[in-house]
PDB file of N, CA and C in Angstrom:
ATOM      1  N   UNK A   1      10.113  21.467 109.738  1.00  0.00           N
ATOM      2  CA  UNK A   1      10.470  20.066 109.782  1.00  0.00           C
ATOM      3  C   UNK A   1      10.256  19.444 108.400  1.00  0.00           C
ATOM      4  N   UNK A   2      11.325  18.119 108.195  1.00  0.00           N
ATOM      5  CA  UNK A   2      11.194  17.580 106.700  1.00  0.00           C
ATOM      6  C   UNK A   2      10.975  15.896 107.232  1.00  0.00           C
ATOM      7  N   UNK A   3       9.910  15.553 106.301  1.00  0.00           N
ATOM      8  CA  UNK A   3       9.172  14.386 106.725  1.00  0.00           C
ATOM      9  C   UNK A   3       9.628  13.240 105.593  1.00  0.00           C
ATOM     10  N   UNK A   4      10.078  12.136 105.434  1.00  0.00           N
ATOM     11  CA  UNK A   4      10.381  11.126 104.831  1.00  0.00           C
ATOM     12  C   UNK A   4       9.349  10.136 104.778  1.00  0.00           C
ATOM     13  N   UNK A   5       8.823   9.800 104.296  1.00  0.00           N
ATOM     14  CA  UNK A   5       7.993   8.579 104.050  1.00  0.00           C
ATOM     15  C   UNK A   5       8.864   7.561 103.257  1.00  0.00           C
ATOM     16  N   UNK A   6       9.495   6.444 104.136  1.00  0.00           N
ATOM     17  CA  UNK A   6      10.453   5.610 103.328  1.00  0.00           C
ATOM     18  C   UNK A   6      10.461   4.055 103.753  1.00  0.00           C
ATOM     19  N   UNK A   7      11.119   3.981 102.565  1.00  0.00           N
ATOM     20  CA  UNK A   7      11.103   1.756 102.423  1.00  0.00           C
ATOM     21  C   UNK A   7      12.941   1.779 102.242  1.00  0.00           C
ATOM     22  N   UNK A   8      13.132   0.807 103.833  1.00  0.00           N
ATOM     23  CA  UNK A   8      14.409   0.839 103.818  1.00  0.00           C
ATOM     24  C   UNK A   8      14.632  -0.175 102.811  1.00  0.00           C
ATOM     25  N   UNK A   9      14.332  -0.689 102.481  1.00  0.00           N
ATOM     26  CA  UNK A   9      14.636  -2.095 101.364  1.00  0.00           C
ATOM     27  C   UNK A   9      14.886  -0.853  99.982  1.00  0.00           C
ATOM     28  N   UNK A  10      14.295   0.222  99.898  1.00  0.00           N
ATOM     29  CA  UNK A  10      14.633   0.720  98.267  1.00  0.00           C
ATOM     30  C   UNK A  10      15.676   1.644  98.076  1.00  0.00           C
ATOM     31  N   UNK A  11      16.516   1.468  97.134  1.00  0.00           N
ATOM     32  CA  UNK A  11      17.548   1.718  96.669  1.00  0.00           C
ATOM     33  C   UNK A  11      17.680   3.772  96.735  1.00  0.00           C
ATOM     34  N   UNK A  12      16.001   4.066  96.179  1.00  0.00           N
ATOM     35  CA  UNK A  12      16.030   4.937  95.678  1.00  0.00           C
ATOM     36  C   UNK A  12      15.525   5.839  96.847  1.00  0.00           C
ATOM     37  N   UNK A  13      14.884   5.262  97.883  1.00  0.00           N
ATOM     38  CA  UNK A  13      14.273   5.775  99.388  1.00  0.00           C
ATOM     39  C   UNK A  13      15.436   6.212 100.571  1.00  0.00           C
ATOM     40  N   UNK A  14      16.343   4.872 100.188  1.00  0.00           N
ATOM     41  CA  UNK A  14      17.646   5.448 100.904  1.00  0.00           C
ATOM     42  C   UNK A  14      18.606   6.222 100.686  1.00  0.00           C
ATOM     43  N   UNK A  15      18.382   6.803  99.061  1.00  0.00           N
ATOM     44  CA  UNK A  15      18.913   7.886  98.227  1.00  0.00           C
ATOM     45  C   UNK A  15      18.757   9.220  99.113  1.00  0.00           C
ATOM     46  N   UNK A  16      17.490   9.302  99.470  1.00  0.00           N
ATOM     47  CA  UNK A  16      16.936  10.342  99.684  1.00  0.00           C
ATOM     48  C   UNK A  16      17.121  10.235 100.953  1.00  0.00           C
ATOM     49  N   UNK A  17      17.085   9.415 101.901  1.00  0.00           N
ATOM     50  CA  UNK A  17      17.499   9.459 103.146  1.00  0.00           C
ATOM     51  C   UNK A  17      18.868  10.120 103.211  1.00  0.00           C
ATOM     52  N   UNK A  18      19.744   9.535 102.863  1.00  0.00           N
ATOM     53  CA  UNK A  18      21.043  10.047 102.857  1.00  0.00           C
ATOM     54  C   UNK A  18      20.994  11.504 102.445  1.00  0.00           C
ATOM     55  N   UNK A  19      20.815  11.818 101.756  1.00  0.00           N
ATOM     56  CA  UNK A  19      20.754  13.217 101.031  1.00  0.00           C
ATOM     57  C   UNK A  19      19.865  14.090 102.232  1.00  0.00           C
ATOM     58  N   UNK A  20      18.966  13.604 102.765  1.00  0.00           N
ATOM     59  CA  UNK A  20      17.825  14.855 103.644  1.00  0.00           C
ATOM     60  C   UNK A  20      19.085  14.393 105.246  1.00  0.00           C
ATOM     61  N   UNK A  21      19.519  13.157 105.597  1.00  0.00           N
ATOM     62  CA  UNK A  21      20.643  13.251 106.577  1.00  0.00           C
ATOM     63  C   UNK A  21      21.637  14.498 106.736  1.00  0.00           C
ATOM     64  N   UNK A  22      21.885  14.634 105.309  1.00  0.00           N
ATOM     65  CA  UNK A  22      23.506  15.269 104.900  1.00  0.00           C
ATOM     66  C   UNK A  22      22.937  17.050 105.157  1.00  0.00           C
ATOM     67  N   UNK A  23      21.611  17.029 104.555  1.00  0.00           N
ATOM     68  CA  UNK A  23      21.199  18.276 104.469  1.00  0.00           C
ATOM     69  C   UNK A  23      20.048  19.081 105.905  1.00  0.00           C
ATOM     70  N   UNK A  24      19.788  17.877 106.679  1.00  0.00           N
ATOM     71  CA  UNK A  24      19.010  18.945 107.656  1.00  0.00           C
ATOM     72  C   UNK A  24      18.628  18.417 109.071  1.00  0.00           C
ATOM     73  N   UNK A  25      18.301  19.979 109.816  1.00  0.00           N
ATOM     74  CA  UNK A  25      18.573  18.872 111.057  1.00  0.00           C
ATOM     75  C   UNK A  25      17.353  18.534 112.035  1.00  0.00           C
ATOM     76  N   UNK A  26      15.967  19.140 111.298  1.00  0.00           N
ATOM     77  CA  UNK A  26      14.717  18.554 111.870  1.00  0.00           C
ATOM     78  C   UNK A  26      13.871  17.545 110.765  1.00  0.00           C
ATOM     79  N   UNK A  27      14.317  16.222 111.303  1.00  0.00           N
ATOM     80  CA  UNK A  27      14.151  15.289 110.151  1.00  0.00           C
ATOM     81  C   UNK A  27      13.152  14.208 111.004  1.00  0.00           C
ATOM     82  N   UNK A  28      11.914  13.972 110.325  1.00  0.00           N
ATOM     83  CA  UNK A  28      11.264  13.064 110.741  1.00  0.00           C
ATOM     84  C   UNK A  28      11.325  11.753 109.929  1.00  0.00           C
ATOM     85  N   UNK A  29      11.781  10.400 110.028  1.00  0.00           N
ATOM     86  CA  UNK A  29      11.408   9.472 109.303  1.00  0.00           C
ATOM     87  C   UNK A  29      10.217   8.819 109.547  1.00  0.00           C
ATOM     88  N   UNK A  30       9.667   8.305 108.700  1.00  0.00           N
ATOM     89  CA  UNK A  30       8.425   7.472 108.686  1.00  0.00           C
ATOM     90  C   UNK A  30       8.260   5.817 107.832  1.00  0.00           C
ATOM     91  N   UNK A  31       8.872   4.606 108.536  1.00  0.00           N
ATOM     92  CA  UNK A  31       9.215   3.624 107.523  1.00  0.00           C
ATOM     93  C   UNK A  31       7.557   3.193 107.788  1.00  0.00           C
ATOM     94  N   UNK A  32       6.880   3.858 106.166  1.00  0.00           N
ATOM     95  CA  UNK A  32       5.637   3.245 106.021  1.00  0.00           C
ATOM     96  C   UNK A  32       4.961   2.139 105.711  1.00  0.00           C
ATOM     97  N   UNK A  33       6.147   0.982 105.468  1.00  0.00           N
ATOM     98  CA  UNK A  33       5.284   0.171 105.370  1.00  0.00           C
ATOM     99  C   UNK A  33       5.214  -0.679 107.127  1.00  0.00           C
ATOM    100  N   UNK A  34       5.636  -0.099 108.118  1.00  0.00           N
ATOM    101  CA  UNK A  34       5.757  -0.686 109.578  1.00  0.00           C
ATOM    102  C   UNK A  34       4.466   0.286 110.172  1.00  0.00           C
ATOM    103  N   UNK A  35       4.857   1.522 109.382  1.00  0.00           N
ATOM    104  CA  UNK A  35       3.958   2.764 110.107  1.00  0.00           C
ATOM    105  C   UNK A  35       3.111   3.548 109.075  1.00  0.00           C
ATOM    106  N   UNK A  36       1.893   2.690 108.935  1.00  0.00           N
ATOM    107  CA  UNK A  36       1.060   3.178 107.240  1.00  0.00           C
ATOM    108  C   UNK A  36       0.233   4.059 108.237  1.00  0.00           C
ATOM    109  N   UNK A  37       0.358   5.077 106.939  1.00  0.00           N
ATOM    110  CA  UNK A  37      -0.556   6.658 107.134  1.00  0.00           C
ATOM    111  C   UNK A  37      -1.641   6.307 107.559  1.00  0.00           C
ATOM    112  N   UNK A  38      -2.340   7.419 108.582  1.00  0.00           N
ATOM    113  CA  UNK A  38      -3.624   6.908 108.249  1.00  0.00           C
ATOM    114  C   UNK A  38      -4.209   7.475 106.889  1.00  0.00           C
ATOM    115  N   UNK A  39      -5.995   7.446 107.162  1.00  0.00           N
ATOM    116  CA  UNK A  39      -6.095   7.239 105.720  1.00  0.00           C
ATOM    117  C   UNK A  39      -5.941   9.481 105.981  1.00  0.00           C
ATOM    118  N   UNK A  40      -6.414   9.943 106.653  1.00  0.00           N
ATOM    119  CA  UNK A  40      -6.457  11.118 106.732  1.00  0.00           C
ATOM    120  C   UNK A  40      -4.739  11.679 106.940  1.00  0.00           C
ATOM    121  N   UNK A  41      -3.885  11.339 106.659  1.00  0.00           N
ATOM    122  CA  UNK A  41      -2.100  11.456 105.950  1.00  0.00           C
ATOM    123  C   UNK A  41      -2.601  11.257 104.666  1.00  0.00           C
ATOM    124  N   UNK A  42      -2.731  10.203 104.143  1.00  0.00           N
ATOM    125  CA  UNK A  42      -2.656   9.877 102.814  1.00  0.00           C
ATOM    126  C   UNK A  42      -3.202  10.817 102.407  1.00  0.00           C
ATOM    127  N   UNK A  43      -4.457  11.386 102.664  1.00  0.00           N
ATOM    128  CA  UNK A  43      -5.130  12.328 101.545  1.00  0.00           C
ATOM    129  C   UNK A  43      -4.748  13.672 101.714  1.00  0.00           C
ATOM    130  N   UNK A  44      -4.159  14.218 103.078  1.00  0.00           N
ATOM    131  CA  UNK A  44      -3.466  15.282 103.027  1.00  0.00           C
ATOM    132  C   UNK A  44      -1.811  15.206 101.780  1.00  0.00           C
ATOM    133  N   UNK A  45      -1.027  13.809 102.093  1.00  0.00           N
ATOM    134  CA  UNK A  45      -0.090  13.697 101.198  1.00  0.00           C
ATOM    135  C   UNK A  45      -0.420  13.870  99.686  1.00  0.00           C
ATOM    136  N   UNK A  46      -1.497  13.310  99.520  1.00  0.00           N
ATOM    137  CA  UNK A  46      -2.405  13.714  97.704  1.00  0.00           C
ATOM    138  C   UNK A  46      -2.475  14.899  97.400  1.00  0.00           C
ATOM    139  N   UNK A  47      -3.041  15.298  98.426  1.00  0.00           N
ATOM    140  CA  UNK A  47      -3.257  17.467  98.410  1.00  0.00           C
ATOM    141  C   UNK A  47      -1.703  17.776  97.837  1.00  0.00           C
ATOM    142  N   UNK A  48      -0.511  17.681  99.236  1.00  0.00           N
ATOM    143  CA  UNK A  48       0.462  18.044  98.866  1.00  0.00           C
ATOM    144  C   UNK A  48       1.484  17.988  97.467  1.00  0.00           C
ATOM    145  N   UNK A  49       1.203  17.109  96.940  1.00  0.00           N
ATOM    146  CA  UNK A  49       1.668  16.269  95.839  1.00  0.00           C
ATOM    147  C   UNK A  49       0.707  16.875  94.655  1.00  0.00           C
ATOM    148  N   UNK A  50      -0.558  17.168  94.981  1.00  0.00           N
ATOM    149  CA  UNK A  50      -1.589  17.218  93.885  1.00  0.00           C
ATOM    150  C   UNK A  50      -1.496  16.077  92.359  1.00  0.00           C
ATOM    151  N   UNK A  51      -1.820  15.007  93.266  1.00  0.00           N
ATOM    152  CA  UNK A  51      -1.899  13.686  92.768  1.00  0.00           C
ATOM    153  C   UNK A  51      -3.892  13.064  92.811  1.00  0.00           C
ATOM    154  N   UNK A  52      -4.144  12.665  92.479  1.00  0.00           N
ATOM    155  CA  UNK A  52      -4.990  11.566  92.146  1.00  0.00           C
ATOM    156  C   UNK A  52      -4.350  10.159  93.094  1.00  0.00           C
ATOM    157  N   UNK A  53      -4.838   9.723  93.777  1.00  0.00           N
ATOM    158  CA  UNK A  53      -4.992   8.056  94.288  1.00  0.00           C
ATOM    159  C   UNK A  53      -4.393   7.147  93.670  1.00  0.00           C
ATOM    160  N   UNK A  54      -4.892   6.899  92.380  1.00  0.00           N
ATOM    161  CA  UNK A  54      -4.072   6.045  91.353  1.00  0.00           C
ATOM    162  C   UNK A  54      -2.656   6.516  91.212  1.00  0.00           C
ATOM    163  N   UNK A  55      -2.649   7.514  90.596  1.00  0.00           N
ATOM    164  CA  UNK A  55      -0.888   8.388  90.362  1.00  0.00           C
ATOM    165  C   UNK A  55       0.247   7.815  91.364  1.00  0.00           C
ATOM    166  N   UNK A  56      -0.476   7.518  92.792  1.00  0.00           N
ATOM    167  CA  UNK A  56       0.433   7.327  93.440  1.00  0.00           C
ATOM    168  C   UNK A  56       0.916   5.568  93.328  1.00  0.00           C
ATOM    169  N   UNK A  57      -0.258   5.030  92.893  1.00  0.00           N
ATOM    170  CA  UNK A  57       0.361   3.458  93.207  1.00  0.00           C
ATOM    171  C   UNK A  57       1.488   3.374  92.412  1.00  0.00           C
ATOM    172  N   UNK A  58       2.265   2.230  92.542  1.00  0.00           N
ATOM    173  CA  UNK A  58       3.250   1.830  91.987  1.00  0.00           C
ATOM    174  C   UNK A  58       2.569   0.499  91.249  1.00  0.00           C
ATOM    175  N   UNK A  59       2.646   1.010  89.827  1.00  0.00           N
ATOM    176  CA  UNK A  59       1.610   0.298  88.924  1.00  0.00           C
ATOM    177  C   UNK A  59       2.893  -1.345  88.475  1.00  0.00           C
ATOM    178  N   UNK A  60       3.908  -1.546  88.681  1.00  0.00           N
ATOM    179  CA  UNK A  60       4.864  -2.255  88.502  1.00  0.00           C
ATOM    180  C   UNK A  60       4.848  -3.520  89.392  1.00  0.00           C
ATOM    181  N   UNK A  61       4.467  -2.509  90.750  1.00  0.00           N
ATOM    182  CA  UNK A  61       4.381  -3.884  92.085  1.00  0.00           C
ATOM    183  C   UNK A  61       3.415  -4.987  91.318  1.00  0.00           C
ATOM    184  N   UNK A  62       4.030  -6.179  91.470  1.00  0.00           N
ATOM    185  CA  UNK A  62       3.799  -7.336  91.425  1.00  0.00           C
ATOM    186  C   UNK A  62       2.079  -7.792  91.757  1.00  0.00           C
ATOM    187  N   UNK A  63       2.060  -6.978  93.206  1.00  0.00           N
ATOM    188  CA  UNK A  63       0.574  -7.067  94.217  1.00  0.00           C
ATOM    189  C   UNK A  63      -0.358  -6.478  93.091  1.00  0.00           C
ATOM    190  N   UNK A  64       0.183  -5.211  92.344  1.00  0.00           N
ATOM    191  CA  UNK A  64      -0.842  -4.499  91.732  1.00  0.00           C
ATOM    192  C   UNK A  64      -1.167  -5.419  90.351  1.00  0.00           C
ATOM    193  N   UNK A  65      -0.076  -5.744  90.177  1.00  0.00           N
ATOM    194  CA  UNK A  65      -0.615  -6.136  88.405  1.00  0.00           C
ATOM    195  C   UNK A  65      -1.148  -7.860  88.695  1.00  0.00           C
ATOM    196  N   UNK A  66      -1.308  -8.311  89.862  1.00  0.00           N
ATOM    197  CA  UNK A  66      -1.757  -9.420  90.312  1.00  0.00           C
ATOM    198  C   UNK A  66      -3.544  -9.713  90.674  1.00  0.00           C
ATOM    199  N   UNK A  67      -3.732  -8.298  91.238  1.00  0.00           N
ATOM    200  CA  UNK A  67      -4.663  -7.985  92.043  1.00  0.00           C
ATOM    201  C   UNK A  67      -5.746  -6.608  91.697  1.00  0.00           C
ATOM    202  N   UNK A  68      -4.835  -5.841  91.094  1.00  0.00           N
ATOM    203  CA  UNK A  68      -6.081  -4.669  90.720  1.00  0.00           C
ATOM    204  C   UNK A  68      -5.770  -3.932  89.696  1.00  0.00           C
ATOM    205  N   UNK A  69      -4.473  -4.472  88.634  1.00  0.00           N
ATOM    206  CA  UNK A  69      -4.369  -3.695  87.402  1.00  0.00           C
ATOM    207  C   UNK A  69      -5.882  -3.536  86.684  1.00  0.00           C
ATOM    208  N   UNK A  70      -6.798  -4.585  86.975  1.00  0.00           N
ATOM    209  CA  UNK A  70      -7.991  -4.663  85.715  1.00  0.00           C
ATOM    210  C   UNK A  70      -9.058  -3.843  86.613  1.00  0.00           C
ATOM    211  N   UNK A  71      -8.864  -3.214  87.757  1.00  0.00           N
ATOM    212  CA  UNK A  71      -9.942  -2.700  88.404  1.00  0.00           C
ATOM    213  C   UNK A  71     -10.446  -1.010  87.960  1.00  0.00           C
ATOM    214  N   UNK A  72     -11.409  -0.846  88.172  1.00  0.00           N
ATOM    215  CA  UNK A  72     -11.996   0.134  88.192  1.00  0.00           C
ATOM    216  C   UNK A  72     -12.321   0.894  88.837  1.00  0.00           C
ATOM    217  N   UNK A  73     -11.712   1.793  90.138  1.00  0.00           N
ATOM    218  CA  UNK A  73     -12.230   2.166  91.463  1.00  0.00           C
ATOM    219  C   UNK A  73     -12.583   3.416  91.756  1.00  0.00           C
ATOM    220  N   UNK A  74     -13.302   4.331  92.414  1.00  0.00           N
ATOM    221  CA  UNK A  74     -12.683   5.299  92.809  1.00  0.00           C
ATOM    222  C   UNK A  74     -11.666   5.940  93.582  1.00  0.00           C
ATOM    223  N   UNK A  75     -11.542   6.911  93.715  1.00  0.00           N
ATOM    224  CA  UNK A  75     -10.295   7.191  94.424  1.00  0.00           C
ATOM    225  C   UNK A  75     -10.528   7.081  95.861  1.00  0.00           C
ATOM    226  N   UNK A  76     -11.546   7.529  96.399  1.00  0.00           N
ATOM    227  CA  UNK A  76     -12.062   6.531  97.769  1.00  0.00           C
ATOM    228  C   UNK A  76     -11.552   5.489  97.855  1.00  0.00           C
ATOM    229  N   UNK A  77     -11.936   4.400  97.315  1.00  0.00           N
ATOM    230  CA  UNK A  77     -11.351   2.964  96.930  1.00  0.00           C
ATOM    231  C   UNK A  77      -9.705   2.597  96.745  1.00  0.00           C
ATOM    232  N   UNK A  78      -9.371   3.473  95.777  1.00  0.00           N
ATOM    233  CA  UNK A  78      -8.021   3.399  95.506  1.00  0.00           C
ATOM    234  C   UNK A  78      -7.105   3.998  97.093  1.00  0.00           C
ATOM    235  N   UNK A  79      -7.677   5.130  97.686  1.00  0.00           N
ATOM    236  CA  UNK A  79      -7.209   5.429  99.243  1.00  0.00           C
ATOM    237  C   UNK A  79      -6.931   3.774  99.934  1.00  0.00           C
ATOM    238  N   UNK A  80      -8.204   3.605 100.004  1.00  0.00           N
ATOM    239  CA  UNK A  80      -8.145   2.147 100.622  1.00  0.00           C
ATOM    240  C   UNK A  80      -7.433   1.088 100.326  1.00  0.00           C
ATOM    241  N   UNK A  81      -7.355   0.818  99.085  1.00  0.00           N
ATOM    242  CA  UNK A  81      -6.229  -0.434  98.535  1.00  0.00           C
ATOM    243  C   UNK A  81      -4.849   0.405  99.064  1.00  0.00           C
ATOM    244  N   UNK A  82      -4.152   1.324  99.388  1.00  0.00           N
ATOM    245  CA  UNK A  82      -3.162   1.804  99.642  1.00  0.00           C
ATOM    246  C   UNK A  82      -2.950   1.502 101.014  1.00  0.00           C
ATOM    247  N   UNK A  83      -3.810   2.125 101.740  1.00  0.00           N
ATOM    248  CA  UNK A  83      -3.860   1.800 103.243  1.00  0.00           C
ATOM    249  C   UNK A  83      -3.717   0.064 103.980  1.00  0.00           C
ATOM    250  N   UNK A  84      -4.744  -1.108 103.072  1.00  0.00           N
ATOM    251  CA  UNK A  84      -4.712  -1.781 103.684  1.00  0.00           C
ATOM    252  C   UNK A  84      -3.085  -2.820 102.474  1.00  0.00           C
ATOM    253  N   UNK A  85      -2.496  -1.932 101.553  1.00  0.00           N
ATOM    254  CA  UNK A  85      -1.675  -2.610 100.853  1.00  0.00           C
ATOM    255  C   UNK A  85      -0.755  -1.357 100.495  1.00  0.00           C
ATOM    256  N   UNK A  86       0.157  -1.255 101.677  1.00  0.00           N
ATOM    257  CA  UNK A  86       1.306   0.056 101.722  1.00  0.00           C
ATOM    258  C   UNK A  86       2.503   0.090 100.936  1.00  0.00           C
ATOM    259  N   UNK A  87       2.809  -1.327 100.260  1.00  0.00           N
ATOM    260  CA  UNK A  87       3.686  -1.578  99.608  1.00  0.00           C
ATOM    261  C   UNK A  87       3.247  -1.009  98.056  1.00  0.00           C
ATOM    262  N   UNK A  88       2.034  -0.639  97.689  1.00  0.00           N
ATOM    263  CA  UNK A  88       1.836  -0.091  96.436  1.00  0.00           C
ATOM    264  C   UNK A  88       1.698   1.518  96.594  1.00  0.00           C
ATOM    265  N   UNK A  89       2.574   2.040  97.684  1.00  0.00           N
ATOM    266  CA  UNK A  89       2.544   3.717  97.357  1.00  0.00           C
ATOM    267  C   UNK A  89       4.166   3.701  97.105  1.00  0.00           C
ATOM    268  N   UNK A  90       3.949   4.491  96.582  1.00  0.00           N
ATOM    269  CA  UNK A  90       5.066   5.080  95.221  1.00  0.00           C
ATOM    270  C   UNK A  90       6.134   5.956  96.668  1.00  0.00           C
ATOM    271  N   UNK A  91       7.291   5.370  96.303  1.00  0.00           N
ATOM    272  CA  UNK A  91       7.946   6.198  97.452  1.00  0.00           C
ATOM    273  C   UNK A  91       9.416   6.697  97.077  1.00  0.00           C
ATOM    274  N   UNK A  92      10.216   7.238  97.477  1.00  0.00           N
ATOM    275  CA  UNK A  92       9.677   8.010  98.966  1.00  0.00           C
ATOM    276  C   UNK A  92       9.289   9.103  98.788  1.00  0.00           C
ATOM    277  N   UNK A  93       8.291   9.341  99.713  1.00  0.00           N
ATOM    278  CA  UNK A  93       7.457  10.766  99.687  1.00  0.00           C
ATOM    279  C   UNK A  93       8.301  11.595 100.539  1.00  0.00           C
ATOM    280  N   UNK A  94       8.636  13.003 100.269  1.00  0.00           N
ATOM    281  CA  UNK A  94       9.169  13.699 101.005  1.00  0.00           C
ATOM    282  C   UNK A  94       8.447  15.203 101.417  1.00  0.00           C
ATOM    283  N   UNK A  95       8.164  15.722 102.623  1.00  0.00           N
ATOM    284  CA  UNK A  95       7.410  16.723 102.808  1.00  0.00           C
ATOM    285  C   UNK A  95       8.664  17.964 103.454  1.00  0.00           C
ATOM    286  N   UNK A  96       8.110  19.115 102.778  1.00  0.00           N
ATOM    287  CA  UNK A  96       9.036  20.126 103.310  1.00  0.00           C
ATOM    288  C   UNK A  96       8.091  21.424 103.364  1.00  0.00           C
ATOM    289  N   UNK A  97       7.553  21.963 104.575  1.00  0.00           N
ATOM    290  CA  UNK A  97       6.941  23.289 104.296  1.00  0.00           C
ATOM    291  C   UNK A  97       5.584  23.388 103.386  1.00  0.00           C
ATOM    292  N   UNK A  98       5.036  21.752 103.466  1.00  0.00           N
ATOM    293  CA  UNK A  98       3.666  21.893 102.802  1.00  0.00           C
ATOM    294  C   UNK A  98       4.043  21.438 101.483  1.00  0.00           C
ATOM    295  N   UNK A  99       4.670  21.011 101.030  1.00  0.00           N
ATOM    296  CA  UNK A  99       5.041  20.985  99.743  1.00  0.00           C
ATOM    297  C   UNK A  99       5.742  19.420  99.738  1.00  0.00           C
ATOM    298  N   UNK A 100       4.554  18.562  99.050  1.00  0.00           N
ATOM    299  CA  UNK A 100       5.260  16.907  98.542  1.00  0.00           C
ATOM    300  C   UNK A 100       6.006  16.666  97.474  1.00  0.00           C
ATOM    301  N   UNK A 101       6.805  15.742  97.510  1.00  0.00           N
ATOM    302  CA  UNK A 101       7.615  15.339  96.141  1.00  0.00           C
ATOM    303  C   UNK A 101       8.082  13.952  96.821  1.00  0.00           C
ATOM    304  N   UNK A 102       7.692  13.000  95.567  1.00  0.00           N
ATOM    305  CA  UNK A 102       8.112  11.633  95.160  1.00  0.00           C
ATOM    306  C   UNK A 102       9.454  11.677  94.522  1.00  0.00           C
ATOM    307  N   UNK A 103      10.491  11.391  95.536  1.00  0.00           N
ATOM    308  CA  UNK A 103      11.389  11.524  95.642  1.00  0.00           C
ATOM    309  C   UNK A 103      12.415  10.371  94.455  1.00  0.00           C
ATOM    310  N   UNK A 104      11.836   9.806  93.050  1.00  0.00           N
ATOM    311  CA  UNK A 104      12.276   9.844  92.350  1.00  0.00           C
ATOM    312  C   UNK A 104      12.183  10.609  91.073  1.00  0.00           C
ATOM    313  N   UNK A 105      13.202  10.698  90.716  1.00  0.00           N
ATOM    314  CA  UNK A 105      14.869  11.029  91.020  1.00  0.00           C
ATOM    315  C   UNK A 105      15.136  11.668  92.150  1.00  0.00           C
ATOM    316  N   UNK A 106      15.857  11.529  93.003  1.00  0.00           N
ATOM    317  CA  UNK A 106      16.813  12.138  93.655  1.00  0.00           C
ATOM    318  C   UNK A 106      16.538  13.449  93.093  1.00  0.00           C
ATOM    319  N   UNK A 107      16.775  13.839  92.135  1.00  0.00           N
ATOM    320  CA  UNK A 107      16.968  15.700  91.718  1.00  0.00           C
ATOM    321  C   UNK A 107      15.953  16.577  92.276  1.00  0.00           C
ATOM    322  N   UNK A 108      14.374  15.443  92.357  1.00  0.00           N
ATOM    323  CA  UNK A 108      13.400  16.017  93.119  1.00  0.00           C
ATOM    324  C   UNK A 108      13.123  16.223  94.722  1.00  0.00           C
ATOM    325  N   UNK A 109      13.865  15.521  95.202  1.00  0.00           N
ATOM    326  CA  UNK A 109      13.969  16.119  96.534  1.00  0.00           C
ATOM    327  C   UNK A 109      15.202  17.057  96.469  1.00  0.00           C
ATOM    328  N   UNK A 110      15.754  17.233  96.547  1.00  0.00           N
ATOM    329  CA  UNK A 110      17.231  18.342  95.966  1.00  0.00           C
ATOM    330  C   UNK A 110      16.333  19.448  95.578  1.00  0.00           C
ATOM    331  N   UNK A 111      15.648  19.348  94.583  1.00  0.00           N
ATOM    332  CA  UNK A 111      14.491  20.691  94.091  1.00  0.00           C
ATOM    333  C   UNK A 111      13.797  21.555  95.386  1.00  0.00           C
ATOM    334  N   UNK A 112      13.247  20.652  96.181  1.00  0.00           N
ATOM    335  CA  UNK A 112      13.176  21.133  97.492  1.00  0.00           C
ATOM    336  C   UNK A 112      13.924  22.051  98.384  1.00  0.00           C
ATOM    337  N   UNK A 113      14.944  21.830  98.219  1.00  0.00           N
ATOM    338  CA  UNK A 113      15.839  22.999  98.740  1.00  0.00           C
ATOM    339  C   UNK A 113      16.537  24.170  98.337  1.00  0.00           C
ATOM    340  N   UNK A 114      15.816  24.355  96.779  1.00  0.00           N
ATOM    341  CA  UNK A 114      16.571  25.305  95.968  1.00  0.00           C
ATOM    342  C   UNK A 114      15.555  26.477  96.474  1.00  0.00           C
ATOM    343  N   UNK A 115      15.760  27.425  96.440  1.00  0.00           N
ATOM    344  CA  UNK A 115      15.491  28.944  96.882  1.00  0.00           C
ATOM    345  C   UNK A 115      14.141  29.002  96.319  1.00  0.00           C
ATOM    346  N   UNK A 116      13.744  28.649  94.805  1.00  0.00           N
ATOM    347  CA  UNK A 116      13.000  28.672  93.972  1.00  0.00           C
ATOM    348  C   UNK A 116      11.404  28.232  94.571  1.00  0.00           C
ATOM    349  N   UNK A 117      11.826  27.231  95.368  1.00  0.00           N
ATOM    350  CA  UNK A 117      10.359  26.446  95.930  1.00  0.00           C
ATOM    351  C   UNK A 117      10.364  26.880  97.192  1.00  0.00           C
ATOM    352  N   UNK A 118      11.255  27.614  97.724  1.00  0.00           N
ATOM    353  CA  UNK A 118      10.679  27.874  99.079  1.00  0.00           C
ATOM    354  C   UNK A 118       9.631  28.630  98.577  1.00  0.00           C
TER     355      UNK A 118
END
């Protein structure tokens, strides 16, 4: 099964929707900011990704550079600002076979299906 973590509002989330539509036929969506991970998703999604907490925010959102660009946290912490503020994870996350990718560009979910990463 291939798992979507997506924001129908983004340009680049529905990229990838379309594209994992066109390409497969056990498809889970997940619109996270209606249906936020718990915190034990999120840190399995970090594993998958082999990301850091921070890596994932979306350092651009408005919320972030309003509210915790000047902070100092740990990644404990940083879990938490994600969870209770879903609009600062970096999306769309796409899962295939254990294996995450932040599905911008487009080319990176596409990478997913090349022979290479199975």
């Amino acid at each position: 099964m291939i798992k979507i973590y997506h924001n129908k509002q983004c340009s680049k989330s529905c990229a990838a929707l379309d594209f994992l539509q066109e390409h497969t036929i056990d498809l889970q969506v997940q619109e996270y900011l209606e249906e936020v991970p718990s915190k034990a998703e999120l840190i399995e999604i970090l594993s998958q990704l082999g990301l850091q907490p921070l890596a994932l925010i979306r350092k651009n959102e408005a919320l972030f550079l309003e509210k915790f660009q000047q902070l100092q946290l740990t990644d404990e912490e940083w879990v938490e600002v994600m969870l209770q503020n879903p609009i600062l994870i970096e999306r769309p996350i796409v899962i295939k076979d254990g294996k995450a990718v932040i599905g911008r560009p487009l080319e990176r979910v596409i990478d997913l299906f090349s022979p290479r990463s199975s």
